[in-house]
Structures are given as structure tokens and as C-alpha cells.
C-alpha atoms as a PDB file:
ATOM      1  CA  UNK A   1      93.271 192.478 119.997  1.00  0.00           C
ATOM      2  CA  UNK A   2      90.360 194.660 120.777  1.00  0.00           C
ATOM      3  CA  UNK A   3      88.918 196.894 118.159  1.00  0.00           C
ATOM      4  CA  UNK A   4      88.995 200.798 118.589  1.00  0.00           C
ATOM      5  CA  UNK A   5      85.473 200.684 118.711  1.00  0.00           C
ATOM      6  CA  UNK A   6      85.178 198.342 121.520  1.00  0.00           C
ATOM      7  CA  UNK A   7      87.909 199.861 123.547  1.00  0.00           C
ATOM      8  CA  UNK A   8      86.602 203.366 123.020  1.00  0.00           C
ATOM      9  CA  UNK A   9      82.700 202.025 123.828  1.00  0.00           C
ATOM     10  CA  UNK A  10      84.887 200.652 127.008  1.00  0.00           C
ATOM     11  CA  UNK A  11      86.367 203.461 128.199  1.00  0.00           C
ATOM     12  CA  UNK A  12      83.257 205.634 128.021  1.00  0.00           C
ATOM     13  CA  UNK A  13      81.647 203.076 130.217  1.00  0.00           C
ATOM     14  CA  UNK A  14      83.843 202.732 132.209  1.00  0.00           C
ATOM     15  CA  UNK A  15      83.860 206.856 132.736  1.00  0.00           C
ATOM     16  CA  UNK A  16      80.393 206.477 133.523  1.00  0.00           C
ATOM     17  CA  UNK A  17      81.080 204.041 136.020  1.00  0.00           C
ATOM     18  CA  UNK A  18      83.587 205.799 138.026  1.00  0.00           C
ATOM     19  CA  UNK A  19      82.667 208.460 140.752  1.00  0.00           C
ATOM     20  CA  UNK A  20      84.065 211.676 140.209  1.00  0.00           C
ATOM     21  CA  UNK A  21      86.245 211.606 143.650  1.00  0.00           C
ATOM     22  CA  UNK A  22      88.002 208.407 141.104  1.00  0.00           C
ATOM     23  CA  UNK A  23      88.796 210.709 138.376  1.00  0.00           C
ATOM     24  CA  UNK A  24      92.028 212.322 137.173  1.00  0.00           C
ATOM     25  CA  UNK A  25      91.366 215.711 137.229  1.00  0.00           C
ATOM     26  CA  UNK A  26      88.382 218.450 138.034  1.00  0.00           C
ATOM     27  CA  UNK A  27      87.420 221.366 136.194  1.00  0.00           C
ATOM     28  CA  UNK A  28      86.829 224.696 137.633  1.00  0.00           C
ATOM     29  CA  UNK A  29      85.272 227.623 134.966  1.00  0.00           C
ATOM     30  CA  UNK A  30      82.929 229.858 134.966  1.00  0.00           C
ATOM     31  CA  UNK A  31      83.044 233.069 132.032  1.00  0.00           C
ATOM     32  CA  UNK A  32      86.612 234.573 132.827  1.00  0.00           C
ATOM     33  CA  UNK A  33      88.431 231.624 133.815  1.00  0.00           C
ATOM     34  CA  UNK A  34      89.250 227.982 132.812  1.00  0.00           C
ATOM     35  CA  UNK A  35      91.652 226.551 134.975  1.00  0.00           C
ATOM     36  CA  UNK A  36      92.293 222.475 136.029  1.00  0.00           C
ATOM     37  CA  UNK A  37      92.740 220.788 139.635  1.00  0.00           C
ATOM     38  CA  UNK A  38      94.866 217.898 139.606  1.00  0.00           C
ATOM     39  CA  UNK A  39      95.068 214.701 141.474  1.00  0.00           C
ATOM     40  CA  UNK A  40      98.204 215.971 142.962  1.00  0.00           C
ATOM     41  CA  UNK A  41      95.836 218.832 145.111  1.00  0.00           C
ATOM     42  CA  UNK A  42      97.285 221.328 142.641  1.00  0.00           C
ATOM     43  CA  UNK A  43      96.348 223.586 140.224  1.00  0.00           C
ATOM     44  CA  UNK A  44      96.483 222.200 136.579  1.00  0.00           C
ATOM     45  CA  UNK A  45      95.294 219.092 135.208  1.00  0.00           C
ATOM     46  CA  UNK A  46      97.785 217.048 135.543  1.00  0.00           C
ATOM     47  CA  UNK A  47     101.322 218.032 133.875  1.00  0.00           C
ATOM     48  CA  UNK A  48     101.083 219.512 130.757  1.00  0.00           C
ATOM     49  CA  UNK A  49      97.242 218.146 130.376  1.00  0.00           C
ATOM     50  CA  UNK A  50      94.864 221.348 128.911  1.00  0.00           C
ATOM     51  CA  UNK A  51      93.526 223.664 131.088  1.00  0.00           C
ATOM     52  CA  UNK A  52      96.294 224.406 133.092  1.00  0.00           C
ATOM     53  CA  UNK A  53      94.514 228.145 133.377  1.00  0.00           C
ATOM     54  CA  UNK A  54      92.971 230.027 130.727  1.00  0.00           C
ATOM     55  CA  UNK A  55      91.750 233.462 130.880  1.00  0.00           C
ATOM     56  CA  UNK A  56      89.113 235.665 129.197  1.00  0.00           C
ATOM     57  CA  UNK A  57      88.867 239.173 130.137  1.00  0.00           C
ATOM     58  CA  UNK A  58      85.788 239.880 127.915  1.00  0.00           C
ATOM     59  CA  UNK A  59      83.784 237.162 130.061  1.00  0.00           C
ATOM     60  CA  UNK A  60      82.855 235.614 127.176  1.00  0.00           C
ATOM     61  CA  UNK A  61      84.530 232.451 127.953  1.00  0.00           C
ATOM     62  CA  UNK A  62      86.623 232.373 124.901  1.00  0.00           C
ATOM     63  CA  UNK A  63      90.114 231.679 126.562  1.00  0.00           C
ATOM     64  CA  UNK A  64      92.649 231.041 123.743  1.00  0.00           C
ATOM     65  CA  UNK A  65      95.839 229.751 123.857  1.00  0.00           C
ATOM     66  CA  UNK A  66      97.630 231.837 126.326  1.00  0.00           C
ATOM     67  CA  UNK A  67      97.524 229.312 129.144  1.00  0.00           C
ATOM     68  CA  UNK A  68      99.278 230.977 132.363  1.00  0.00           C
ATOM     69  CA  UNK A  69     100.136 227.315 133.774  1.00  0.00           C
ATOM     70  CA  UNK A  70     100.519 224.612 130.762  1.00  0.00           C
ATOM     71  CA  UNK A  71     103.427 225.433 128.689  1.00  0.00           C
ATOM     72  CA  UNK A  72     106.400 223.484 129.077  1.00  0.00           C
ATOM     73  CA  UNK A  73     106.506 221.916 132.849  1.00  0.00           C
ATOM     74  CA  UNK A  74     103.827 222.866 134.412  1.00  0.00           C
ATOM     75  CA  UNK A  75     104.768 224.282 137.829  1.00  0.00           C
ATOM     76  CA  UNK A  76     102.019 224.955 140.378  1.00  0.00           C
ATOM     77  CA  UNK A  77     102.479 223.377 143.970  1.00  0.00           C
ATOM     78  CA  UNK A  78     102.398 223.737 147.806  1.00  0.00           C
ATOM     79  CA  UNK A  79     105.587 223.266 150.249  1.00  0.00           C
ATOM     80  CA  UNK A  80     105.354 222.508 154.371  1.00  0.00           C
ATOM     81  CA  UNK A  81     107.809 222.774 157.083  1.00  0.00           C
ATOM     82  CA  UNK A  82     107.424 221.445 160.366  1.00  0.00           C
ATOM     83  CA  UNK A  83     109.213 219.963 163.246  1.00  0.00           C
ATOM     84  CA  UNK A  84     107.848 216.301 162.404  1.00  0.00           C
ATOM     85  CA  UNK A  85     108.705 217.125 158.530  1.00  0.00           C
ATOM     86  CA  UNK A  86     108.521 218.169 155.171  1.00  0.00           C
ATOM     87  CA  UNK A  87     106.132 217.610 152.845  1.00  0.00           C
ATOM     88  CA  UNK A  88     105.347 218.350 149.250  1.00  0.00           C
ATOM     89  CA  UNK A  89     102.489 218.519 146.351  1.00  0.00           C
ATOM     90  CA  UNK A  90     103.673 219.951 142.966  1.00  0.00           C
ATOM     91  CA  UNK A  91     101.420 219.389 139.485  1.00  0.00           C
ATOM     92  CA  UNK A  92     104.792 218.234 138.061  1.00  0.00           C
ATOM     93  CA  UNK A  93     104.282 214.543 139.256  1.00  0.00           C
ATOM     94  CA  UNK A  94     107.289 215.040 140.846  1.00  0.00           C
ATOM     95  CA  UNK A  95     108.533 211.446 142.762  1.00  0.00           C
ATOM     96  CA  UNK A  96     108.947 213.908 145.952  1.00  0.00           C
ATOM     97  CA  UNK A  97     105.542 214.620 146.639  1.00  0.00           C
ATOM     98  CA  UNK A  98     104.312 213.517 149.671  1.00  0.00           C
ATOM     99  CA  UNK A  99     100.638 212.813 149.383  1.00  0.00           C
ATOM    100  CA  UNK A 100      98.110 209.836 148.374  1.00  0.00           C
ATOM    101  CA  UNK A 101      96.025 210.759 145.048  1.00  0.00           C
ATOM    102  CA  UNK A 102      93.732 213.456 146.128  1.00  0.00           C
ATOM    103  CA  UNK A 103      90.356 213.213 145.952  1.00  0.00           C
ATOM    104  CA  UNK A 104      88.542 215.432 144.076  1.00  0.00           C
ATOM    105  CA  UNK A 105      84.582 216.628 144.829  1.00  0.00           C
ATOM    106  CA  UNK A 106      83.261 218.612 142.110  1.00  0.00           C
ATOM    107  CA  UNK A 107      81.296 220.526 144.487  1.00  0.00           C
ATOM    108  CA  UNK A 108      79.689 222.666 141.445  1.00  0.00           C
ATOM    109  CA  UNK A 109      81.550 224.396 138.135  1.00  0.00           C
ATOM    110  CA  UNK A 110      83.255 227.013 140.033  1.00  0.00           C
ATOM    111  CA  UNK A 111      83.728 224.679 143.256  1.00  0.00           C
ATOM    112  CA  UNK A 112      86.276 221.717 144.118  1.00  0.00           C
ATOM    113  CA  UNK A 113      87.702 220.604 146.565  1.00  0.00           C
ATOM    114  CA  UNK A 114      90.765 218.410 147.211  1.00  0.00           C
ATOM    115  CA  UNK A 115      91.463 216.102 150.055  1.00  0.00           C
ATOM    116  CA  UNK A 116      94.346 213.556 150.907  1.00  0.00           C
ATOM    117  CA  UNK A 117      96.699 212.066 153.810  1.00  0.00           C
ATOM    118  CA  UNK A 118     100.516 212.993 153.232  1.00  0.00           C
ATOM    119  CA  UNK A 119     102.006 209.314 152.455  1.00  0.00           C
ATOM    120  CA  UNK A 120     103.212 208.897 156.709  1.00  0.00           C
ATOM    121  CA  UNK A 121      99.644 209.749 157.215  1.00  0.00           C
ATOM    122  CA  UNK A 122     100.448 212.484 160.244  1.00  0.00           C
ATOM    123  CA  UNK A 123      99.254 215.313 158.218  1.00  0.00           C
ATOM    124  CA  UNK A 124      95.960 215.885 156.208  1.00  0.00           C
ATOM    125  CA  UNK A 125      95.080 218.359 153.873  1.00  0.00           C
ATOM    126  CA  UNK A 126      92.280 219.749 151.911  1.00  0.00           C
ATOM    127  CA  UNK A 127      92.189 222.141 149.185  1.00  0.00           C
ATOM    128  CA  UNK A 128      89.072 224.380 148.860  1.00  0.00           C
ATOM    129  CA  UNK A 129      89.582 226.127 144.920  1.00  0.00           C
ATOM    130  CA  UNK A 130      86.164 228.655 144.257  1.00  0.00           C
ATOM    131  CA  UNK A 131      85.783 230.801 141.200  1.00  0.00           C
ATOM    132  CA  UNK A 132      84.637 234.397 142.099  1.00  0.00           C
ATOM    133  CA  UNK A 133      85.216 238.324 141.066  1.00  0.00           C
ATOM    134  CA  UNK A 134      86.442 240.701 143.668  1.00  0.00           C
ATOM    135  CA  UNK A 135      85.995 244.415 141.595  1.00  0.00           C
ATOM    136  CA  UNK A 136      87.433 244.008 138.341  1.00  0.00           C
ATOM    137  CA  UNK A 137      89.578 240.822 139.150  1.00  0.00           C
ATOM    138  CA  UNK A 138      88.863 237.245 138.236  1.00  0.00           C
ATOM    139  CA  UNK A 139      90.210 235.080 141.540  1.00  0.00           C
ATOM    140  CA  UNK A 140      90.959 231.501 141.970  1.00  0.00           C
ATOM    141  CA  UNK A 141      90.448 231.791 145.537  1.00  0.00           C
ATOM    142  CA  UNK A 142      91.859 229.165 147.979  1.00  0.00           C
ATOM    143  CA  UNK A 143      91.469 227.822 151.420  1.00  0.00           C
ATOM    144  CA  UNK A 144      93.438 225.302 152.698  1.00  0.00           C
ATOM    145  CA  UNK A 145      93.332 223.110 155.547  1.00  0.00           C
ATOM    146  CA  UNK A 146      95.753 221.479 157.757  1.00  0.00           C
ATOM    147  CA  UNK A 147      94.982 218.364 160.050  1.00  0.00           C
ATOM    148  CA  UNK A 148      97.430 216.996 162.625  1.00  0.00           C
ATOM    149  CA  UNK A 149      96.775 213.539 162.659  1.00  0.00           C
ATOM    150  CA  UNK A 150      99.717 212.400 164.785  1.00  0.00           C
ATOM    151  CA  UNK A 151      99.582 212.491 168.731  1.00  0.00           C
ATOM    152  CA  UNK A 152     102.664 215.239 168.736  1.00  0.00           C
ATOM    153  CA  UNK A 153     101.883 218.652 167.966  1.00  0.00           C
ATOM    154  CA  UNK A 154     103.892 220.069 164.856  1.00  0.00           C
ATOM    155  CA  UNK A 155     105.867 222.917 165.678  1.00  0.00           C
ATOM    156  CA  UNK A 156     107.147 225.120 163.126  1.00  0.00           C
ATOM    157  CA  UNK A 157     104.724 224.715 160.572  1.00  0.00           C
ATOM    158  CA  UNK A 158     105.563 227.029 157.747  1.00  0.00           C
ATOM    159  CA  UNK A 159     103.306 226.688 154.419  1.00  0.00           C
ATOM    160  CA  UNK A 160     104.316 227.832 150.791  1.00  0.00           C
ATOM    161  CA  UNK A 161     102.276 228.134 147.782  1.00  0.00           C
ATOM    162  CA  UNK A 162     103.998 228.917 144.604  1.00  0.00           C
ATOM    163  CA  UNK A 163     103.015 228.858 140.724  1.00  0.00           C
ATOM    164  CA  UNK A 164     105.327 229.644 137.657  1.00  0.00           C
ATOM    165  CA  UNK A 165     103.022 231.699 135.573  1.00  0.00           C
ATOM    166  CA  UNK A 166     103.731 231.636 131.126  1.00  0.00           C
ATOM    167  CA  UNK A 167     101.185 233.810 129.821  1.00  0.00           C
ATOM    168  CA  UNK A 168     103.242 234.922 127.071  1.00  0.00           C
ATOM    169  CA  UNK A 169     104.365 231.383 125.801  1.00  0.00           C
ATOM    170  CA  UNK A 170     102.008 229.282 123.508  1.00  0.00           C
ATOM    171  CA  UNK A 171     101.618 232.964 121.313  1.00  0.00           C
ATOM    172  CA  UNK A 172     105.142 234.422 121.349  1.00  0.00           C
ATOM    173  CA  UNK A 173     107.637 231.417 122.940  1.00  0.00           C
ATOM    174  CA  UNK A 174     108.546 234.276 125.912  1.00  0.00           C
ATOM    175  CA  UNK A 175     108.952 232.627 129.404  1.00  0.00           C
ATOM    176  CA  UNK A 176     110.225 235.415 131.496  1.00  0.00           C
ATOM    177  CA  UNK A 177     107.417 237.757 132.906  1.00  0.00           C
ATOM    178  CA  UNK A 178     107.538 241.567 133.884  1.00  0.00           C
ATOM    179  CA  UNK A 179     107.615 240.907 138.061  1.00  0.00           C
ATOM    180  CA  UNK A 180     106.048 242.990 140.993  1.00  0.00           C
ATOM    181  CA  UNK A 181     106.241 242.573 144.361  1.00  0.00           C
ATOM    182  CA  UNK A 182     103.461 245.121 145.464  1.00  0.00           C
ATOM    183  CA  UNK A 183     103.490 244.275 149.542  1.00  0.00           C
ATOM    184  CA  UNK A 184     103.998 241.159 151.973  1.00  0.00           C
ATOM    185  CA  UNK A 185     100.408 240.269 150.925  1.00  0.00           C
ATOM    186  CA  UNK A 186     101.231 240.477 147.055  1.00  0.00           C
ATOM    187  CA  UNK A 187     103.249 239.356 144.195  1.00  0.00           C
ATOM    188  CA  UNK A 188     102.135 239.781 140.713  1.00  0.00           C
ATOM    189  CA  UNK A 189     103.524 238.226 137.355  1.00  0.00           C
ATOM    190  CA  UNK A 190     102.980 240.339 133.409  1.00  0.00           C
ATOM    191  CA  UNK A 191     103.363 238.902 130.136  1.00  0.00           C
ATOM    192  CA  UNK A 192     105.615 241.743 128.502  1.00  0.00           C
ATOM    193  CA  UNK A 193     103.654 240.807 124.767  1.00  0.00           C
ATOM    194  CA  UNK A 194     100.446 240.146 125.908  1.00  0.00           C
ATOM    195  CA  UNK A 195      99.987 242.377 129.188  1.00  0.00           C
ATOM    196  CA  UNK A 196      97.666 239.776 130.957  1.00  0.00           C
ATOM    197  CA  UNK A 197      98.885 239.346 134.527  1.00  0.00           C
ATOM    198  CA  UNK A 198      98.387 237.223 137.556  1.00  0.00           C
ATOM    199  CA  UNK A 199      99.063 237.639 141.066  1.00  0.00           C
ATOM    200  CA  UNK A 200      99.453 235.988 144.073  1.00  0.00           C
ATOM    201  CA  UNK A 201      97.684 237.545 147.605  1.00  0.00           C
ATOM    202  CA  UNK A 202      95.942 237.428 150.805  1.00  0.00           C
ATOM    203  CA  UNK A 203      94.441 239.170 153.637  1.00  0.00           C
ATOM    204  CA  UNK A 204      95.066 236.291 156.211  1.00  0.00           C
ATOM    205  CA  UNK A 205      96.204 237.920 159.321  1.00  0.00           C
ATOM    206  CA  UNK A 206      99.243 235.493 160.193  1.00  0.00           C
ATOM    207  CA  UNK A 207     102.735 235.762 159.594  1.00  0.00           C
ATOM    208  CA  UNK A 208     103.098 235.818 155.689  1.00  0.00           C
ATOM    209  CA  UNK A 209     104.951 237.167 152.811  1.00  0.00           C
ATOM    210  CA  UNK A 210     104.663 237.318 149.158  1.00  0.00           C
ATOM    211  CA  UNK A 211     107.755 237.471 146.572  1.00  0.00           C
ATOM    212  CA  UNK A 212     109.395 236.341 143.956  1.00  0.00           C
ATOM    213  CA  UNK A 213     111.880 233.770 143.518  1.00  0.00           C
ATOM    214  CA  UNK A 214     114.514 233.382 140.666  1.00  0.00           C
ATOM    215  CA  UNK A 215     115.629 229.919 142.160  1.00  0.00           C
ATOM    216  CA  UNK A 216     112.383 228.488 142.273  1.00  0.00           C
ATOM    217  CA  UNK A 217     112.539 228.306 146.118  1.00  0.00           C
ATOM    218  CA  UNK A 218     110.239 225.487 147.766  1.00  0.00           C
ATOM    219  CA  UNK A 219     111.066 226.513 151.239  1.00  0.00           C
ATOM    220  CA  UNK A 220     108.750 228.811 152.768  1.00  0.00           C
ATOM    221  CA  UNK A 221     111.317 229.985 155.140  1.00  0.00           C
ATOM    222  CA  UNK A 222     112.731 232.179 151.549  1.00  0.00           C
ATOM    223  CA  UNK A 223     109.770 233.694 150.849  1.00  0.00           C
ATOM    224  CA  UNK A 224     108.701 234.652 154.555  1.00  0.00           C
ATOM    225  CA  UNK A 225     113.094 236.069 154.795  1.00  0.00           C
ATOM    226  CA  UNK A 226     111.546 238.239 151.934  1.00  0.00           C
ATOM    227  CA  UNK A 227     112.567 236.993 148.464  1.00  0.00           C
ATOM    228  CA  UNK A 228     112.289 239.972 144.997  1.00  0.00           C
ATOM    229  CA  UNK A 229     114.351 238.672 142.357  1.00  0.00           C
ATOM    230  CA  UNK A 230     112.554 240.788 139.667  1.00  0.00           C
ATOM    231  CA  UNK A 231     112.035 240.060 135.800  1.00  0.00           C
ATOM    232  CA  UNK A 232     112.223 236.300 134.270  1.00  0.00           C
ATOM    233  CA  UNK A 233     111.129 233.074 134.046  1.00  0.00           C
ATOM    234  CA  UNK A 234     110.680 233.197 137.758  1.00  0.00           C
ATOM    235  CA  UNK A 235     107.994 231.649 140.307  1.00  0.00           C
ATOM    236  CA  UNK A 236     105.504 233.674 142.090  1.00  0.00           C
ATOM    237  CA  UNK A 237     105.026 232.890 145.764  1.00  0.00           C
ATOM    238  CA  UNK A 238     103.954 233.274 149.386  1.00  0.00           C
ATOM    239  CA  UNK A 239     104.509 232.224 152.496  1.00  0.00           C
ATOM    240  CA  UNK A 240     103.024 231.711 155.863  1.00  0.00           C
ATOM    241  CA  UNK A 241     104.336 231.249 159.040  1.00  0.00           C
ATOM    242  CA  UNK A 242     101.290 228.724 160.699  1.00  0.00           C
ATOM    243  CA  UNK A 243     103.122 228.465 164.164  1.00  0.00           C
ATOM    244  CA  UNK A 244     102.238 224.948 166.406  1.00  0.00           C
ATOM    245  CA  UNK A 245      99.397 222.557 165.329  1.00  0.00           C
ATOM    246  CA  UNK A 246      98.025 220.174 167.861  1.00  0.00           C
ATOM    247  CA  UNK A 247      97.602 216.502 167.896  1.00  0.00           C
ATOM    248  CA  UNK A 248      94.068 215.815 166.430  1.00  0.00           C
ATOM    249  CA  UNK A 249      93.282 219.950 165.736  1.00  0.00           C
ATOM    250  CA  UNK A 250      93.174 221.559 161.842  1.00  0.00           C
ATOM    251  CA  UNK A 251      93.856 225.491 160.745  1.00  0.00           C
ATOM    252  CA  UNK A 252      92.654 226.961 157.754  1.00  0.00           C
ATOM    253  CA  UNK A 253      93.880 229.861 155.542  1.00  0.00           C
ATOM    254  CA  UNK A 254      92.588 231.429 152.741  1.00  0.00           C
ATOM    255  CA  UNK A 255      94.756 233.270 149.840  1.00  0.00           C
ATOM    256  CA  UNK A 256      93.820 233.573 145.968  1.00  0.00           C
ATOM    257  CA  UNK A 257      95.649 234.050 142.659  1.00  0.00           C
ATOM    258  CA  UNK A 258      93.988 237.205 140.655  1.00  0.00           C
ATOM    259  CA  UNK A 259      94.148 237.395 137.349  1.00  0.00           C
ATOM    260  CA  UNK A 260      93.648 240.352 134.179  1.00  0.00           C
ATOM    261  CA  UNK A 261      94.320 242.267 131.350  1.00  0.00           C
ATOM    262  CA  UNK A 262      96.632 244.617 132.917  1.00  0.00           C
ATOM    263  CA  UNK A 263      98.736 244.616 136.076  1.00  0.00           C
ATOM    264  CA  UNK A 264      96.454 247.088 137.159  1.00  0.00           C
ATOM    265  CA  UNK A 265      93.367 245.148 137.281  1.00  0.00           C
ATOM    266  CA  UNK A 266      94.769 242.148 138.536  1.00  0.00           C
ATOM    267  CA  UNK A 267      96.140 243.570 141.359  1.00  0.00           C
ATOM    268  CA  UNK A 268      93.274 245.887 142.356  1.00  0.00           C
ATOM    269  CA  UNK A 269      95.033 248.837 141.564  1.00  0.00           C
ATOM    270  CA  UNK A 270      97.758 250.532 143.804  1.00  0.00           C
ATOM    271  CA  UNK A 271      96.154 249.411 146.887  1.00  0.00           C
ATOM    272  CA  UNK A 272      95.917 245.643 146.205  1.00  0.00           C
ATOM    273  CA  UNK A 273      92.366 245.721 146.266  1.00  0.00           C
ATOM    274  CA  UNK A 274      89.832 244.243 148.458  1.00  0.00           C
ATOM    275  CA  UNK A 275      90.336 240.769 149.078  1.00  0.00           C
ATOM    276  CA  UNK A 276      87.654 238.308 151.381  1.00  0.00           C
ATOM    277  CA  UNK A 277      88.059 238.383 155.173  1.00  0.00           C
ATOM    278  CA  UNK A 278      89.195 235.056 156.207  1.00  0.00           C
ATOM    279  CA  UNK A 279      86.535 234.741 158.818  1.00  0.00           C
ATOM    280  CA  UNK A 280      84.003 235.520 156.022  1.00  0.00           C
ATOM    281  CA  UNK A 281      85.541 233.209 153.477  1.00  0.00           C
ATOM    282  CA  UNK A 282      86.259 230.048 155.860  1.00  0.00           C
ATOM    283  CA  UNK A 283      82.726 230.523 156.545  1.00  0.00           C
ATOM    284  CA  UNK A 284      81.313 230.059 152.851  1.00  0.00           C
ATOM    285  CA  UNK A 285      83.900 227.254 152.616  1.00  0.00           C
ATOM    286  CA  UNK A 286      82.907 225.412 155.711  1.00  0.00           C
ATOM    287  CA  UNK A 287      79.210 225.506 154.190  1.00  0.00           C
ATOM    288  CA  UNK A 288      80.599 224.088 151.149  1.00  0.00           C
ATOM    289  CA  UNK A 289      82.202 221.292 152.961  1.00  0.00           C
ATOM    290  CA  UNK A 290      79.152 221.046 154.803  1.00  0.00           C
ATOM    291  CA  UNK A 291      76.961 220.144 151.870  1.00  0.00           C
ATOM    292  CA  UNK A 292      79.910 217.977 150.171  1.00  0.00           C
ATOM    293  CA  UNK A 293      79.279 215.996 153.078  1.00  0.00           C
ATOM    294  CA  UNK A 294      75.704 215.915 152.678  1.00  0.00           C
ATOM    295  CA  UNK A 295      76.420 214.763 149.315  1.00  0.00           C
ATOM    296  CA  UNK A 296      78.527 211.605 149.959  1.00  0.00           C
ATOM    297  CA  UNK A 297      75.935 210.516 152.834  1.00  0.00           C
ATOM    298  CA  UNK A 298      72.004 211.107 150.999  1.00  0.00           C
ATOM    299  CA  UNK A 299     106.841 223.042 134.547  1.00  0.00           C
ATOM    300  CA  UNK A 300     110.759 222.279 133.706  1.00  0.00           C
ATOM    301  CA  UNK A 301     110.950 223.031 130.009  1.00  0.00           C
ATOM    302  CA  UNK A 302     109.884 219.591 127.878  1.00  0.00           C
END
């Protein structure tokens, strides 16, 4: 039987040996927020692995315990409709999902991005997670893209992105959250003990609409049907009606999760705040990809 010594000495070489695309899990922080991508193209680092995401509001990066994702069963995943199918990604690990392992490129601290082939390899995906501020809010902003890599186009493609949020739970054992649907473009979630709040939103010009869902809803077609089920331990959500996706063509969409110390400042005030263009924001992501590339070639309860 090995030693611990030799098995840890081991394991740290073999961490060294690994490229980062092989790894488990990515990290994505920067003063205000400490959050995990998983291997499952989700939020979270992998079930109830620390950070799920962690929150400063003094920018200090001292994030505490009040982790909006990690308690219990982590919940933070993406749902798709189509014509040619369903498929599924949800941090739980759940046996449903319909993906490979994605791979992960840590792009930089605030950057990664997460690519993978649904398991009847017709549709691709990639994840594009960026730190940033927009006014007051901290965002974990996202832009996701779809590849049809069938020779059919898919009809009916309807996306959903949805996230359970527990701020209030490692401090004062309090699931439910204080819920706000503020418009079609946002949905926002409130610890009732600890006031920090994060919310859901996007300025993409398609079809969408955000809500929330006391059945934990993994059909888009819900949340774009308009879904406001109010306060408890309920998940935030939207939807987005994508329309038809050509054999061999890709769409991308951007959308974010905000987060603060008040619903106020998480949600940009009454108005929703600003929020990035698309065209802008696909633009600064397609960069991104751009020098990836480069790069490579030079929660139920427990």
C-alpha cells in the first residue's frame, strides 16, 4: 500500500501534468465575486464542491460563507427544446444530462469558457462565463453558443437557464428567498436575513422571458408562458425562444446573473439597469475565443 506521502507527491504531479481543458473544474474571481464552472458547462464546481458563488460587496474579496449556489444540492443548469430533441446540463451530476465532460479553457481569472458535444453529437455548445461590473452590480455575464451539427435544421429551439439561489443558508439554515419578477428581461432572488440578492437578466432582443418557478420547471416553454410563483425555495429563470437552427450554422446569446447587497443594486434599480448590447458583447467574446484559439495552436437537499 502506498504511503500518504507518495500518493500525495503523486497526485500533485500528476496535477502538473494535466492540461487545464483535463481538469475538474475552473475558477472564475476577481474582488466581488468567487464563483466555480463545472465540467458539466455549469455554474458551480461540481455538486456541492466550494465555490459554488461567493460574494463580497466591499470588493475586498473576502466572500464568507454565504454561498448563493453550494448549500445542499447545488442547482444551476441549462434546458433545450427542439424538434430533433431535448437536451440537458445541470451541476447536479444528474444521469439526464446530455453532454460529454466539458472542456474547460481558463481563458484568464475572470474568463472561461466551456465547450462540449451533447452525447448524439447533433448539437454543440459553448459556454462563454466573464467577470465584469455594470454600475454598481457585480455580473457573471454569459454567452452561449449553439452549433447544429446534424444535416436537419432544428426547429423549435427553445433554451432555459435556471439557478436555485441560497444566500441565506450556510449563516441562518433559510432556503426560501424574497422573489421579484421585475420584467420579461428580469427575475431577481433576496435572502430575507442577509439582504444580498441575485438576479437573472438580459437585453438579447429575441423572444425571452424571465420568472420564477416554484416547481423547478426545466422546460423553457414555462418560463417563456410566463411563470411568478413568488416567495420560497424557488428557482430563478429565463427563457428564450431561439426559433430554427440550420444544419452546420451556430447562434449566440448573451444574458448574466447580477449580484448585491440589496435588491436594489443588483437589479440596477427600478429600471433594471444597463446591461451589454449583444452585438457589443458577442464581439468581446468572439475575441476571446479568438485568442483561446491562438492559445491551443502557438441542489436537492443532502
Amino acid at each position: 500500500m502506498q504511503s500518504a506521502r507518495t500518493k500525495l507527491i503523486g497526485a500533485a504531479l500528476l496535477s502538473l501534468a494535466l492540461p487545464l481543458t483535463a481538469q475538474a473544474a475552473a475558477t472564475l474571481e476577481n474582488n466581488y465575486i468567487l464563483a466555480g464552472v463545472s465540467d458539466y458547462g455549469t455554474l458551480g464546481s461540481n455538486k456541492t464542491t466550494s465555490p459554488g458563488i461567493l460574494f463580497d460587496p466591499t470588493g475586498l474579496s473576502i466572500y464568507g460563507i454565504n454561498d448563493f449556489l453550494a448549500p445542499g444540492t447545488p442547482y444551476e443548469g441549462f434546458y433545450i427544446t427542439s424538434s430533433a430533441g431535448n437536451y440537458q446540463s445541470n451541476n447536479t451530476g444528474h444521469s439526464s444530462n446530455n453532454f460529454l465532460s466539458f472542456a474547460l479553457d481558463q481563458i484568464s481569472a475572470t474568463v472561461v469558457n466551456a465547450t462540449a458535444n451533447s452525447n448524439d453529437g447533433l448539437l454543440g455548445i459553448s459556454n462563454l462565463y466573464s467577470l465584469t461590473t455594470i454600475g454598481s452590480r457585480s455580473v457573471i455575464e454569459i454567452t452561449t453558443t449553439l452549433t447544429n451539427n446534424g444535416t436537419g435544421a432544428l426547429d423549435r429551439l427553445n433554451f432555459l437557464r435556471t439557478l436555485d439561489p441560497d444566500p441565506d443558508v450556510n449563516a441562518y439554515t433559510i432556503y426560501d428567498t424574497i422573489n421579484t419578477t421585475l420584467s420579461s428581461d428580469q427575475a431577481c432572488a433576496t435572502g430575507a436575513k442577509t439582504g444580498q440578492t441575485l438576479c437573472i437578466f438580459t437585453a438579447d432582443t429575441r423572444t425571452h422571458n424571465a420568472g420564477v418557478s416554484a416547481s423547478w420547471a426545466k422546460n423553457p416553454a414555462t418560463f417563456l408562458a410566463g411563470t411568478n410563483s413568488g416567495n420560497g425555495d424557488f428557482v430563478l429563470g429565463i427563457g428564450f425562444d431561439l426559433g430554427s437552427l440550420g444544419a452546420g450554422n451556430s447562434l449566440s446569446f448573451t444574458y448574466a446573473y447580477a449580484l448585491g447587497e440589496t435588491l436594489d443594486i443588483a437589479s440596477g434599480g427600478s429600471t433594471g439597469g444597463a446591461v451589454p448590447e449583444p452585438a457589443s458583447t458577442l464581439l468581446i467574446a468572439t475575441g476571446v475565443l479568438g485568442l483561446a484559439g491562438m492559445r491551443r495552436f502557438g441542489r436537492r437537499r443532502g
